[in-house]
PDB file of N, CA and C in Angstrom:
ATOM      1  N   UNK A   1      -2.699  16.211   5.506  1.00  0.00           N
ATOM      2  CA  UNK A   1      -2.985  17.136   4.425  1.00  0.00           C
ATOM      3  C   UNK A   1      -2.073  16.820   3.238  1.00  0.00           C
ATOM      4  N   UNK A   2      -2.870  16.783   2.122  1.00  0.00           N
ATOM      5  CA  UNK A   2      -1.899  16.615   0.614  1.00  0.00           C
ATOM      6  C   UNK A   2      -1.193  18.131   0.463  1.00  0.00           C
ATOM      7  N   UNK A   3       0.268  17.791  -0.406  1.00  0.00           N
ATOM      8  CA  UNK A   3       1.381  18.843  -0.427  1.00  0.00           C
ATOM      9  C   UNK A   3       1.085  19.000  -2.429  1.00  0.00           C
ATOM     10  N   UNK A   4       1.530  19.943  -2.692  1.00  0.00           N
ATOM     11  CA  UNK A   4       1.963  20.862  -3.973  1.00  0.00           C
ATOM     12  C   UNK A   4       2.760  20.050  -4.391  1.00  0.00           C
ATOM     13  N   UNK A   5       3.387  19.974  -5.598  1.00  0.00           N
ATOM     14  CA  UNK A   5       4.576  19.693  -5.991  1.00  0.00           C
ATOM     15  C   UNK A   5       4.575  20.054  -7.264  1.00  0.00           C
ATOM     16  N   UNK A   6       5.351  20.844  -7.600  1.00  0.00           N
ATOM     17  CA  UNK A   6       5.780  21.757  -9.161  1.00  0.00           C
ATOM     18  C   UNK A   6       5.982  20.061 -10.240  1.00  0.00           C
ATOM     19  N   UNK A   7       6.058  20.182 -11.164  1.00  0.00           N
ATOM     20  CA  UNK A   7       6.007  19.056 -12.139  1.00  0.00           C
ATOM     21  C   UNK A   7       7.594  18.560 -11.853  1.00  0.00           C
ATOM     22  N   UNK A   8       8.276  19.990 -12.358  1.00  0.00           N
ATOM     23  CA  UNK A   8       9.897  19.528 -12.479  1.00  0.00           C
ATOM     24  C   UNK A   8      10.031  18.398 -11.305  1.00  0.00           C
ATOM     25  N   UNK A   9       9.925  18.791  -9.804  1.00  0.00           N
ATOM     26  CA  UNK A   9       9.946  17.775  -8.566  1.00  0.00           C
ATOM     27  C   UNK A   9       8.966  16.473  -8.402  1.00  0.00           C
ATOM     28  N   UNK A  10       7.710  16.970  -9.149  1.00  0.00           N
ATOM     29  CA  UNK A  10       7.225  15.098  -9.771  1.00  0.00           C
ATOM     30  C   UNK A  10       8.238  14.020  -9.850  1.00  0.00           C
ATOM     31  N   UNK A  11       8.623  15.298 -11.421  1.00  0.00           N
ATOM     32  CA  UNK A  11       9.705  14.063 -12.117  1.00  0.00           C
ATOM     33  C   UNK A  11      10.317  13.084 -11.378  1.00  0.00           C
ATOM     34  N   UNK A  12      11.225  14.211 -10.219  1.00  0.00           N
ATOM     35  CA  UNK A  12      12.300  13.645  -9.941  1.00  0.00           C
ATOM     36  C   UNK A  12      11.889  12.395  -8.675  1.00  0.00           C
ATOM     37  N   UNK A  13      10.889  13.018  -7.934  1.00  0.00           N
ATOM     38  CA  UNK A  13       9.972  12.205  -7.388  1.00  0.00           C
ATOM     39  C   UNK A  13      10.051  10.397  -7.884  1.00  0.00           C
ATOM     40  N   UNK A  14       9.353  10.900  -8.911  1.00  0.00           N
ATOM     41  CA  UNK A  14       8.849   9.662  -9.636  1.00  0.00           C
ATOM     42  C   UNK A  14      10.266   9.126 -10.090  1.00  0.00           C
ATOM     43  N   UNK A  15      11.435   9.415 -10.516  1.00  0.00           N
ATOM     44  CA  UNK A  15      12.599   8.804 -10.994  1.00  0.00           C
ATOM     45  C   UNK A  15      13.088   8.046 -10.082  1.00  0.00           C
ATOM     46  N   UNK A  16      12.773   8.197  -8.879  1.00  0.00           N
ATOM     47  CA  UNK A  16      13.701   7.352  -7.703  1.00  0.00           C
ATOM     48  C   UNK A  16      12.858   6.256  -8.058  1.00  0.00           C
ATOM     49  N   UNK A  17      11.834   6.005  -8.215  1.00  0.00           N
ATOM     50  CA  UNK A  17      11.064   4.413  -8.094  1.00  0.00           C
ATOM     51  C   UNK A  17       9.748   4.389  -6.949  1.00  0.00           C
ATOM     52  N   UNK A  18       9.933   5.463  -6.107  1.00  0.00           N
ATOM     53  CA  UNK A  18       9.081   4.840  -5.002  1.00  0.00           C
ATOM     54  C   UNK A  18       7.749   5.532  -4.908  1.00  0.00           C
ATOM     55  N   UNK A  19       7.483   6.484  -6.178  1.00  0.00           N
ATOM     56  CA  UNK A  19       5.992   7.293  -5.868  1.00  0.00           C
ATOM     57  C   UNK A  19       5.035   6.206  -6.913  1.00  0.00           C
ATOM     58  N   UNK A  20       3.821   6.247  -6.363  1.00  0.00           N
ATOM     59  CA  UNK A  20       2.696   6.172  -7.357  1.00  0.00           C
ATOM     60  C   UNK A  20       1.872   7.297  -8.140  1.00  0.00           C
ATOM     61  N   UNK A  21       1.621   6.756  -9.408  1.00  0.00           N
ATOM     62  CA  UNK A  21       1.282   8.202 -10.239  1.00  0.00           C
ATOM     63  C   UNK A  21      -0.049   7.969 -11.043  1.00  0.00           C
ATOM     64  N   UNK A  22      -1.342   8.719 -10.167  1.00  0.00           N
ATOM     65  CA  UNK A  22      -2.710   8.585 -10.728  1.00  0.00           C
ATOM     66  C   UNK A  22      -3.121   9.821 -11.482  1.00  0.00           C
ATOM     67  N   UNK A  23      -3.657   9.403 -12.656  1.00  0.00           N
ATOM     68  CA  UNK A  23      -4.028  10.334 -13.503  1.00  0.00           C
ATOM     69  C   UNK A  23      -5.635  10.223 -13.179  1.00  0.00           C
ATOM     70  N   UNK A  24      -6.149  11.458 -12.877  1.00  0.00           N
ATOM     71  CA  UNK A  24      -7.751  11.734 -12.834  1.00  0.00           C
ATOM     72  C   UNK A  24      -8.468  11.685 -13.984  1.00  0.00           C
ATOM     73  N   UNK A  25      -7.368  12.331 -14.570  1.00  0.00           N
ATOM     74  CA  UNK A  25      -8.704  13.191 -16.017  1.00  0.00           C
ATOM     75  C   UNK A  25      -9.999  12.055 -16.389  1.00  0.00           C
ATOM     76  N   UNK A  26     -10.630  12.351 -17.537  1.00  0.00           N
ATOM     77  CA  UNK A  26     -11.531  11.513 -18.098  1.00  0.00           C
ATOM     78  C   UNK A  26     -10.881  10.321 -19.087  1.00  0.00           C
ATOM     79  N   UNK A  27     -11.397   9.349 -19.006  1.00  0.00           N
ATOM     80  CA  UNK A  27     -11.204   8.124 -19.720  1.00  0.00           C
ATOM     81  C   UNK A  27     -10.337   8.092 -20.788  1.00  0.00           C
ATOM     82  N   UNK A  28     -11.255   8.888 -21.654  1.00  0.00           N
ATOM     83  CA  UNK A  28     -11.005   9.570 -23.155  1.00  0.00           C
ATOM     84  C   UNK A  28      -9.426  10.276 -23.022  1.00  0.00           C
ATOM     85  N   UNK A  29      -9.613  11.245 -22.265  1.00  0.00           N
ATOM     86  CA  UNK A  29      -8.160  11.776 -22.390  1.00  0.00           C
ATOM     87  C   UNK A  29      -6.841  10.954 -22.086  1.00  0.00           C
ATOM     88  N   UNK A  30      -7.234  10.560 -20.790  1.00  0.00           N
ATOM     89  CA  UNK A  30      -6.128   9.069 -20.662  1.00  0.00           C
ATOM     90  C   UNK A  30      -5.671   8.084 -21.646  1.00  0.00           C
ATOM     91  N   UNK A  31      -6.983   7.751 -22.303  1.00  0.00           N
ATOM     92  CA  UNK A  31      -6.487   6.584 -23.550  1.00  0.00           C
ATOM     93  C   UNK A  31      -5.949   7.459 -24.481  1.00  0.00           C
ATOM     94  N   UNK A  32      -5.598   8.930 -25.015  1.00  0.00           N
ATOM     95  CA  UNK A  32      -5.564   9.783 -25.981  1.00  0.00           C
ATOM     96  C   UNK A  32      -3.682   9.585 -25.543  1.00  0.00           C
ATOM     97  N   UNK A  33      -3.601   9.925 -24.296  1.00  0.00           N
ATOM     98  CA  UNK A  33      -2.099  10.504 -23.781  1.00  0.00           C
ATOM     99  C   UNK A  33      -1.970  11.037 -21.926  1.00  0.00           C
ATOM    100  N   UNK A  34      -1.250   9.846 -21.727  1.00  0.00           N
ATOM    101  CA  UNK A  34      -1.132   9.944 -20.061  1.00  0.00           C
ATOM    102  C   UNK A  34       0.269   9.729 -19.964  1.00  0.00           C
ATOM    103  N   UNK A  35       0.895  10.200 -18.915  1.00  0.00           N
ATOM    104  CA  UNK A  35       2.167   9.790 -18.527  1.00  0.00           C
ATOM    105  C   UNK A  35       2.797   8.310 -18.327  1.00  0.00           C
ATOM    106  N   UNK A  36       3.420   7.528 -18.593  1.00  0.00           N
ATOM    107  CA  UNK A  36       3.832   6.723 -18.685  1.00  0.00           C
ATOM    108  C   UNK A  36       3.544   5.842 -17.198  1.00  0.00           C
ATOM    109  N   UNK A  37       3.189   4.892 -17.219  1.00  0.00           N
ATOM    110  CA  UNK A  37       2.967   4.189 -15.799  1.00  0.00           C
ATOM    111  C   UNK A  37       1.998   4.535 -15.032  1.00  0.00           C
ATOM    112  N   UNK A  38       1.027   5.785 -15.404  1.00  0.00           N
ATOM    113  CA  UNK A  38      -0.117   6.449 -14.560  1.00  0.00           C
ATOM    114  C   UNK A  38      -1.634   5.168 -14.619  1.00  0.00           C
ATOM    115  N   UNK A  39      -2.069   5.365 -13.704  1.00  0.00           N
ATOM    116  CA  UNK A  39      -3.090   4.596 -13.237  1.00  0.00           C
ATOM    117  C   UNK A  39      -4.105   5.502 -13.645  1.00  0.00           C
ATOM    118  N   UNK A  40      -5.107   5.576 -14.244  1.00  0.00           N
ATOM    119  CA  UNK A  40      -6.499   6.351 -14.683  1.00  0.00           C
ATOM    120  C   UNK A  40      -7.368   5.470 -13.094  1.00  0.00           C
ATOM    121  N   UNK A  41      -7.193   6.737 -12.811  1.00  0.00           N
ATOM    122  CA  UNK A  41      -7.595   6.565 -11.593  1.00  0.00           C
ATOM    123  C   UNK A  41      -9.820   7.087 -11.846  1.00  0.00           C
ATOM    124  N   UNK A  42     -10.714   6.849 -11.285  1.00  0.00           N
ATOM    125  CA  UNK A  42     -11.661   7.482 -11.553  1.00  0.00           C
ATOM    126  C   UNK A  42     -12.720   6.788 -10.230  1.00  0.00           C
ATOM    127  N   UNK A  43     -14.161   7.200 -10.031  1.00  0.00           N
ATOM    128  CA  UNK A  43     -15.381   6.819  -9.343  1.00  0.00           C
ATOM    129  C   UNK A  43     -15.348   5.084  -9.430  1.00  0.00           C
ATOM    130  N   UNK A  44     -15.095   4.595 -10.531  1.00  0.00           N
ATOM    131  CA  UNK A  44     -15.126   3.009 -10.617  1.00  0.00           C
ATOM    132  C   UNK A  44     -14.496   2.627  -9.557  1.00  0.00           C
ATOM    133  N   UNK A  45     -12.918   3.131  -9.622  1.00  0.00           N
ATOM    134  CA  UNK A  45     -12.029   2.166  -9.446  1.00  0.00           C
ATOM    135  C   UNK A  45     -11.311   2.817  -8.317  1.00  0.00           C
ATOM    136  N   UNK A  46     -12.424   3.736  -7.760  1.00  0.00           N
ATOM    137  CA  UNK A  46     -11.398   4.149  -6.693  1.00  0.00           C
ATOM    138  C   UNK A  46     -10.935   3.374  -5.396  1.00  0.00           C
ATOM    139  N   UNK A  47     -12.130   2.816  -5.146  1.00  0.00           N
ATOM    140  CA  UNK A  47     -12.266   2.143  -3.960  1.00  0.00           C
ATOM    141  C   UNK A  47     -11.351   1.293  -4.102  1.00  0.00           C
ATOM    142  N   UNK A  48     -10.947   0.375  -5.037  1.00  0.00           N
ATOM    143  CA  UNK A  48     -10.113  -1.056  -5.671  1.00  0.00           C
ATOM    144  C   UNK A  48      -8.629  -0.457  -4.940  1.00  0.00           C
ATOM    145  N   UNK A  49      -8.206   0.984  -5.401  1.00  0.00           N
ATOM    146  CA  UNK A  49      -7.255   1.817  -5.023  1.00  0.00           C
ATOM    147  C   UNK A  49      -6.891   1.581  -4.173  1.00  0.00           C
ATOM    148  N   UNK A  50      -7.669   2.437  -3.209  1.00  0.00           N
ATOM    149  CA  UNK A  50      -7.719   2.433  -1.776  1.00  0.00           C
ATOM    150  C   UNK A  50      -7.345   1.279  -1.011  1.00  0.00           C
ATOM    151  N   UNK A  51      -7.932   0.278  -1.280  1.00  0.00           N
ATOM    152  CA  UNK A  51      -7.777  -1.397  -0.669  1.00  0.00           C
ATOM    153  C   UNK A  51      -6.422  -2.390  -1.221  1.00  0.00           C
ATOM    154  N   UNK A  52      -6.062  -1.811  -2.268  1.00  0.00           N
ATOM    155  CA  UNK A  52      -4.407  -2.191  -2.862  1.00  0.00           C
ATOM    156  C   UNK A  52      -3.639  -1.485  -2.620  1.00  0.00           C
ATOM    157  N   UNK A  53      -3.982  -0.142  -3.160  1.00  0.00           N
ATOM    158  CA  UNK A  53      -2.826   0.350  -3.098  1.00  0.00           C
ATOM    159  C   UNK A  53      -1.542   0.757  -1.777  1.00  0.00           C
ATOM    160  N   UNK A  54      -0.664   0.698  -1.939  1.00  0.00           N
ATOM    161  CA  UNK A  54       0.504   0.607  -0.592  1.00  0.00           C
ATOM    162  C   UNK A  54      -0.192   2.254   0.034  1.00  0.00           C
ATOM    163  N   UNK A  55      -0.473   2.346   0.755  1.00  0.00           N
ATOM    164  CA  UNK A  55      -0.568   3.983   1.647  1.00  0.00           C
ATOM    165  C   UNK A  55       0.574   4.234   2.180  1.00  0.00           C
ATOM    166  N   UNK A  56       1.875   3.689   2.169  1.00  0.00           N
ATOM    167  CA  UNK A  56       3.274   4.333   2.695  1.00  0.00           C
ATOM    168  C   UNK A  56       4.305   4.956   1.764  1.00  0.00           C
ATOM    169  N   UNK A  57       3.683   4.385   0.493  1.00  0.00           N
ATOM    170  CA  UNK A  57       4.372   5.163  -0.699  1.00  0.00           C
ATOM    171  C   UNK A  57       3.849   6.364  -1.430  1.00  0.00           C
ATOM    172  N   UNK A  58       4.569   7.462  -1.467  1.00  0.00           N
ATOM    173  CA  UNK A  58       3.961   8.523  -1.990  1.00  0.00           C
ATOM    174  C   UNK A  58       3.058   8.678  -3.337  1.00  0.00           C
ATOM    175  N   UNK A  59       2.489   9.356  -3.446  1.00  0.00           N
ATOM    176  CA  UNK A  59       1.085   8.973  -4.484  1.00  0.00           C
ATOM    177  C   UNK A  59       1.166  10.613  -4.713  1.00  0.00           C
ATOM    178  N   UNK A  60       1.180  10.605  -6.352  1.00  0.00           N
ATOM    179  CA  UNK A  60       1.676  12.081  -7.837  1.00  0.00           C
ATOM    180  C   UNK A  60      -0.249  11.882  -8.017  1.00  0.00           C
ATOM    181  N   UNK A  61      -0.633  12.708  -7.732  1.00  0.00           N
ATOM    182  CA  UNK A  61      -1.737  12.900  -8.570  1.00  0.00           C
ATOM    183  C   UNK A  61      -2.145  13.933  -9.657  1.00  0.00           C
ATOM    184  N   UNK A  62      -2.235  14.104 -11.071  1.00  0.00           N
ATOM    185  CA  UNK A  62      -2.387  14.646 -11.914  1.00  0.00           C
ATOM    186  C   UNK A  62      -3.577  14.888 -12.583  1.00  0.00           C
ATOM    187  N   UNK A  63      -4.372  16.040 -12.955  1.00  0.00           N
ATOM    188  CA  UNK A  63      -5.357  16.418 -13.448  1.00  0.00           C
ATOM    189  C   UNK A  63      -5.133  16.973 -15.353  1.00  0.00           C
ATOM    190  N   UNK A  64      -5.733  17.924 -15.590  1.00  0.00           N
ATOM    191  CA  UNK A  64      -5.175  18.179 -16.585  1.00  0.00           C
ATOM    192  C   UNK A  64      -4.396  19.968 -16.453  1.00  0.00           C
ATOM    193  N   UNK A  65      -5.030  20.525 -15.279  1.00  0.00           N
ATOM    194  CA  UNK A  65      -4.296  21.753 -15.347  1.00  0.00           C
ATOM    195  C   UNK A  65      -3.654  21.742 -13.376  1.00  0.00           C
ATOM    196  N   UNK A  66      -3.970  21.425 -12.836  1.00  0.00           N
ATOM    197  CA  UNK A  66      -3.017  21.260 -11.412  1.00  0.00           C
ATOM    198  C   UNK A  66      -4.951  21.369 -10.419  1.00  0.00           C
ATOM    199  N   UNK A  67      -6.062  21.823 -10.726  1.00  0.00           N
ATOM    200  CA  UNK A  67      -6.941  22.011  -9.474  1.00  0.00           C
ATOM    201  C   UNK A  67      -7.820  21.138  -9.216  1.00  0.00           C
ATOM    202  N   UNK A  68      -7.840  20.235  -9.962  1.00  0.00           N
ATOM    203  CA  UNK A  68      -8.959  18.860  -9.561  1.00  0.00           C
ATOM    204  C   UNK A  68      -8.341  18.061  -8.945  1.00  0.00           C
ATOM    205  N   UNK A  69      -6.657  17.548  -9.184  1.00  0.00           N
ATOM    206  CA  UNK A  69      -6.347  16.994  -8.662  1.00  0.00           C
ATOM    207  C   UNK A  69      -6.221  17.448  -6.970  1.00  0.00           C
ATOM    208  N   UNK A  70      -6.195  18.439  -6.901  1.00  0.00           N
ATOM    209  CA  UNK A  70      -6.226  19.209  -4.963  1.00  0.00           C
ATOM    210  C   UNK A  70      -7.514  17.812  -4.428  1.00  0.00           C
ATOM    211  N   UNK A  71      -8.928  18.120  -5.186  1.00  0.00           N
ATOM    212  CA  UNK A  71      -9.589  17.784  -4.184  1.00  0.00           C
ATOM    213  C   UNK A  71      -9.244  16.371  -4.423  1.00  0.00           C
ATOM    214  N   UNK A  72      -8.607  15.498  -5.121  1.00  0.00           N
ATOM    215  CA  UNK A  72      -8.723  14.184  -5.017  1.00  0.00           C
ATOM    216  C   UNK A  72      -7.722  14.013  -4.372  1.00  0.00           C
ATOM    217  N   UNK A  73      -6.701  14.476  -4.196  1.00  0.00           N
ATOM    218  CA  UNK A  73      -5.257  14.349  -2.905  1.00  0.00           C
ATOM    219  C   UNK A  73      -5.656  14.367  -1.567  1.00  0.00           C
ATOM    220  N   UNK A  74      -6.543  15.308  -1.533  1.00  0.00           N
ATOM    221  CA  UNK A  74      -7.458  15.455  -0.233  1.00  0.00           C
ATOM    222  C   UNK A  74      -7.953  14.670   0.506  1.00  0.00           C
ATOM    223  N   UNK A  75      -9.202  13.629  -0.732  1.00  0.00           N
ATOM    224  CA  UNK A  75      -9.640  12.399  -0.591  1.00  0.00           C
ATOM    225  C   UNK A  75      -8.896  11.164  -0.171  1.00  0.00           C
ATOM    226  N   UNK A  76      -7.552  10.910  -1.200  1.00  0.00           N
ATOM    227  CA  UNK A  76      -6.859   9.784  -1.139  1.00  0.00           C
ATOM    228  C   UNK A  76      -5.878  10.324   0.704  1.00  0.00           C
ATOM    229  N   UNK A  77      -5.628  11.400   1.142  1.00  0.00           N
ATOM    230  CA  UNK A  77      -5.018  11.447   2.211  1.00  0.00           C
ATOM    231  C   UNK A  77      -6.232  11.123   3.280  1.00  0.00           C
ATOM    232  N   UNK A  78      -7.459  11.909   3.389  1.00  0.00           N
ATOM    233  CA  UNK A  78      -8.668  10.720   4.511  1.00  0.00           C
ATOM    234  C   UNK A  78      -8.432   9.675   4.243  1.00  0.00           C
ATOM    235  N   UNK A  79      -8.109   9.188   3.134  1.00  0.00           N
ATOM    236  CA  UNK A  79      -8.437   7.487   3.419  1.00  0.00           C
ATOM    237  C   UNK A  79      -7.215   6.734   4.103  1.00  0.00           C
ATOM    238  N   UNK A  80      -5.695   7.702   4.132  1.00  0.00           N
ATOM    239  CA  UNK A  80      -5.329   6.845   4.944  1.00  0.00           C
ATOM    240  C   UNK A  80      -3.911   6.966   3.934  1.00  0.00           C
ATOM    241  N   UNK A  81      -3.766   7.998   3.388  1.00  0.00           N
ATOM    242  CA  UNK A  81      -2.389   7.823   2.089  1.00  0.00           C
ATOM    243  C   UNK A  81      -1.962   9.136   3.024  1.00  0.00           C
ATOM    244  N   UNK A  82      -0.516   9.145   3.855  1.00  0.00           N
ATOM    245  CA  UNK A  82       0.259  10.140   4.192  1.00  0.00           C
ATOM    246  C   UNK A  82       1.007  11.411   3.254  1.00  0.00           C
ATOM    247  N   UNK A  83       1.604  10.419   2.335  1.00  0.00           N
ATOM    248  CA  UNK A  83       2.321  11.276   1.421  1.00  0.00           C
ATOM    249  C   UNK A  83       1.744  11.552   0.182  1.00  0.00           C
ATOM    250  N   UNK A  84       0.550  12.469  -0.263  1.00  0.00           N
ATOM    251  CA  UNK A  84      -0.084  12.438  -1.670  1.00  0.00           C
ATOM    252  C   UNK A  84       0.636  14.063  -2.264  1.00  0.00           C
ATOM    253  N   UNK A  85       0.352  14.008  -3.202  1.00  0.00           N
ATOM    254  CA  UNK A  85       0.924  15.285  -4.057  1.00  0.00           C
ATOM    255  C   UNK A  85       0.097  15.577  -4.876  1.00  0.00           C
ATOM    256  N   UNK A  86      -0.500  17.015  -4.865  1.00  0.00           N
ATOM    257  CA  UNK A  86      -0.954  17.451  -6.347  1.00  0.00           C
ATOM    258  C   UNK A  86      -0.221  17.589  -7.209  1.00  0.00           C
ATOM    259  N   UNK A  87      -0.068  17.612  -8.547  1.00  0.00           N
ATOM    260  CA  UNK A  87       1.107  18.400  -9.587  1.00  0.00           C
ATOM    261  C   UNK A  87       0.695  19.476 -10.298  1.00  0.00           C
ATOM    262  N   UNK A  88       1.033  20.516  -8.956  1.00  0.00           N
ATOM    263  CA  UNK A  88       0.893  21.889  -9.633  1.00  0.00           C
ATOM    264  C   UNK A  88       0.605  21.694 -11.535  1.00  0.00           C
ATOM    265  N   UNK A  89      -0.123  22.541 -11.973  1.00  0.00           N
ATOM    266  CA  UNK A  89       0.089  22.420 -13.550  1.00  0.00           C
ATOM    267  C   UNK A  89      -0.492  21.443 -14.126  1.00  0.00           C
ATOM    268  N   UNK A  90      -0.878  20.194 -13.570  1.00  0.00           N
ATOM    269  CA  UNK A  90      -1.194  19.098 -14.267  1.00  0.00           C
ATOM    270  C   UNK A  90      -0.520  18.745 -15.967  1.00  0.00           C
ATOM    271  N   UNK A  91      -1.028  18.021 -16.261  1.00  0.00           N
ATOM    272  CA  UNK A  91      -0.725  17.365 -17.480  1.00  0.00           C
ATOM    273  C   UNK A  91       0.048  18.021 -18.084  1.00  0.00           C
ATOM    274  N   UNK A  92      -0.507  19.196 -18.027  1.00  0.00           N
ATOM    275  CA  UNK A  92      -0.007  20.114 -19.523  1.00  0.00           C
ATOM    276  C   UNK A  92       1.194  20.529 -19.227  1.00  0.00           C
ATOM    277  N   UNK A  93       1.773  20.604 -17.351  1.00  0.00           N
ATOM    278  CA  UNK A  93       2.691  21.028 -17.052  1.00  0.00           C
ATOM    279  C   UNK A  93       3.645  19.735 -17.211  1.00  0.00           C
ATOM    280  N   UNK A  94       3.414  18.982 -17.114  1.00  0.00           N
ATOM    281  CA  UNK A  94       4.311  17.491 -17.610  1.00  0.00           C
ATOM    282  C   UNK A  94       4.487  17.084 -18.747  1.00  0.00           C
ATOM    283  N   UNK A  95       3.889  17.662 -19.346  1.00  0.00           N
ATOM    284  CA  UNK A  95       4.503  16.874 -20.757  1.00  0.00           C
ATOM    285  C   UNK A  95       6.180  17.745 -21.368  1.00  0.00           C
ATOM    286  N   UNK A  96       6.754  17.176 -21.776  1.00  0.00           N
ATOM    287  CA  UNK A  96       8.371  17.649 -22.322  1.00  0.00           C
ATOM    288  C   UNK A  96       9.292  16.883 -20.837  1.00  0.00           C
ATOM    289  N   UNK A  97       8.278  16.703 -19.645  1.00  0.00           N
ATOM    290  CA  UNK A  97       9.540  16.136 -18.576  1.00  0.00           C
ATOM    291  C   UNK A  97       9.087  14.580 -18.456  1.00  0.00           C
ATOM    292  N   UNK A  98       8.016  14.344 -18.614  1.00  0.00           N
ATOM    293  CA  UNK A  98       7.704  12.565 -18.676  1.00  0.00           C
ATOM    294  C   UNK A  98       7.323  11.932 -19.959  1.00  0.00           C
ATOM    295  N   UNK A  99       7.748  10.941 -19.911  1.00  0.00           N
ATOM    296  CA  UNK A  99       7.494   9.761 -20.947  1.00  0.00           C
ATOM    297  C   UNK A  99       5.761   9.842 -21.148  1.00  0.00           C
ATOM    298  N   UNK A 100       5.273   9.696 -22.279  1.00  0.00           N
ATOM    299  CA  UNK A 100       4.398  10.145 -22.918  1.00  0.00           C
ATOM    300  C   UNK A 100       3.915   8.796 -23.539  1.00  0.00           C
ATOM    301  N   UNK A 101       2.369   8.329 -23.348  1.00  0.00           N
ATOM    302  CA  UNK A 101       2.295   6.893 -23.968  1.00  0.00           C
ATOM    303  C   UNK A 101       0.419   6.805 -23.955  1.00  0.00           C
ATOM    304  N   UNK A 102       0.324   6.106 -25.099  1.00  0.00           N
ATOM    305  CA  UNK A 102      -1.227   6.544 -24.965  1.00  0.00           C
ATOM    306  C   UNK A 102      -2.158   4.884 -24.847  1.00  0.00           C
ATOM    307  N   UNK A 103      -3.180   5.312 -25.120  1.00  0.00           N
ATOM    308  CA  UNK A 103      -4.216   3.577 -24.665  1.00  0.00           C
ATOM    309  C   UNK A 103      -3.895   3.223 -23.088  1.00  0.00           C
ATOM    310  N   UNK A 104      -3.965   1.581 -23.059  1.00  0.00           N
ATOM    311  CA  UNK A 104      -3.968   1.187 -21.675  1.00  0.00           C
ATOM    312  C   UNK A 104      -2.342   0.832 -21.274  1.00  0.00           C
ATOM    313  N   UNK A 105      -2.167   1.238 -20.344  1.00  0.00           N
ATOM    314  CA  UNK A 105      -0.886   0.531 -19.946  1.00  0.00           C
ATOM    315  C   UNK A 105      -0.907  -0.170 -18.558  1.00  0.00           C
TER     316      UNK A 105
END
């Protein structure tokens, strides 16, 4: 089962080095302003995910207000990801604590 995690504990999460951090939202909003290092995660490219990405490292998933990301934590933990996180709050709750960067990165 995917766990909660308040933004502030994202952060700190994400400061050690060892979480991965997928942003859901839509395309548009991602290229507008996503957290720094976030993967625009979406239907394309999920599968690509799944088949690369490490499943032993914890995985930040972010929406734009904290409840879409639930059901996609959900998803990425069936497939085989132990440690996933929603971020309570999404986006809106992260911005002032993460690096802020827009287009592709």
């Amino acid at each position: 089962m995917f766990k909660r995690i308040s933004a502030p504990d994202a952060h700190n999460l994400l400061a050690g080095g060892a979480a991965q951090l997928v942003d859901i939202r839509d395309e548009m909003s991602y290229q507008a302003s996503h957290i720094k290092g976030a993967l625009n995660l979406n239907n394309t490219n999920l599968q690509n995910f799944i088949e690369t990405a490490d499943p032993d490292r914890p995985v930040l998933v972010y929406c734009y207000n904290g409840i879409s990301s639930q059901s996609a934590a959900e998803i990425l933990n069936q497939k085989g990801f132990e440690d996933v996180y929603s971020v309570d709050g999404g986006f809106e709750a992260c911005q002032g604590l993460f690096a802020v960067e827009s287009g592709n990165s």
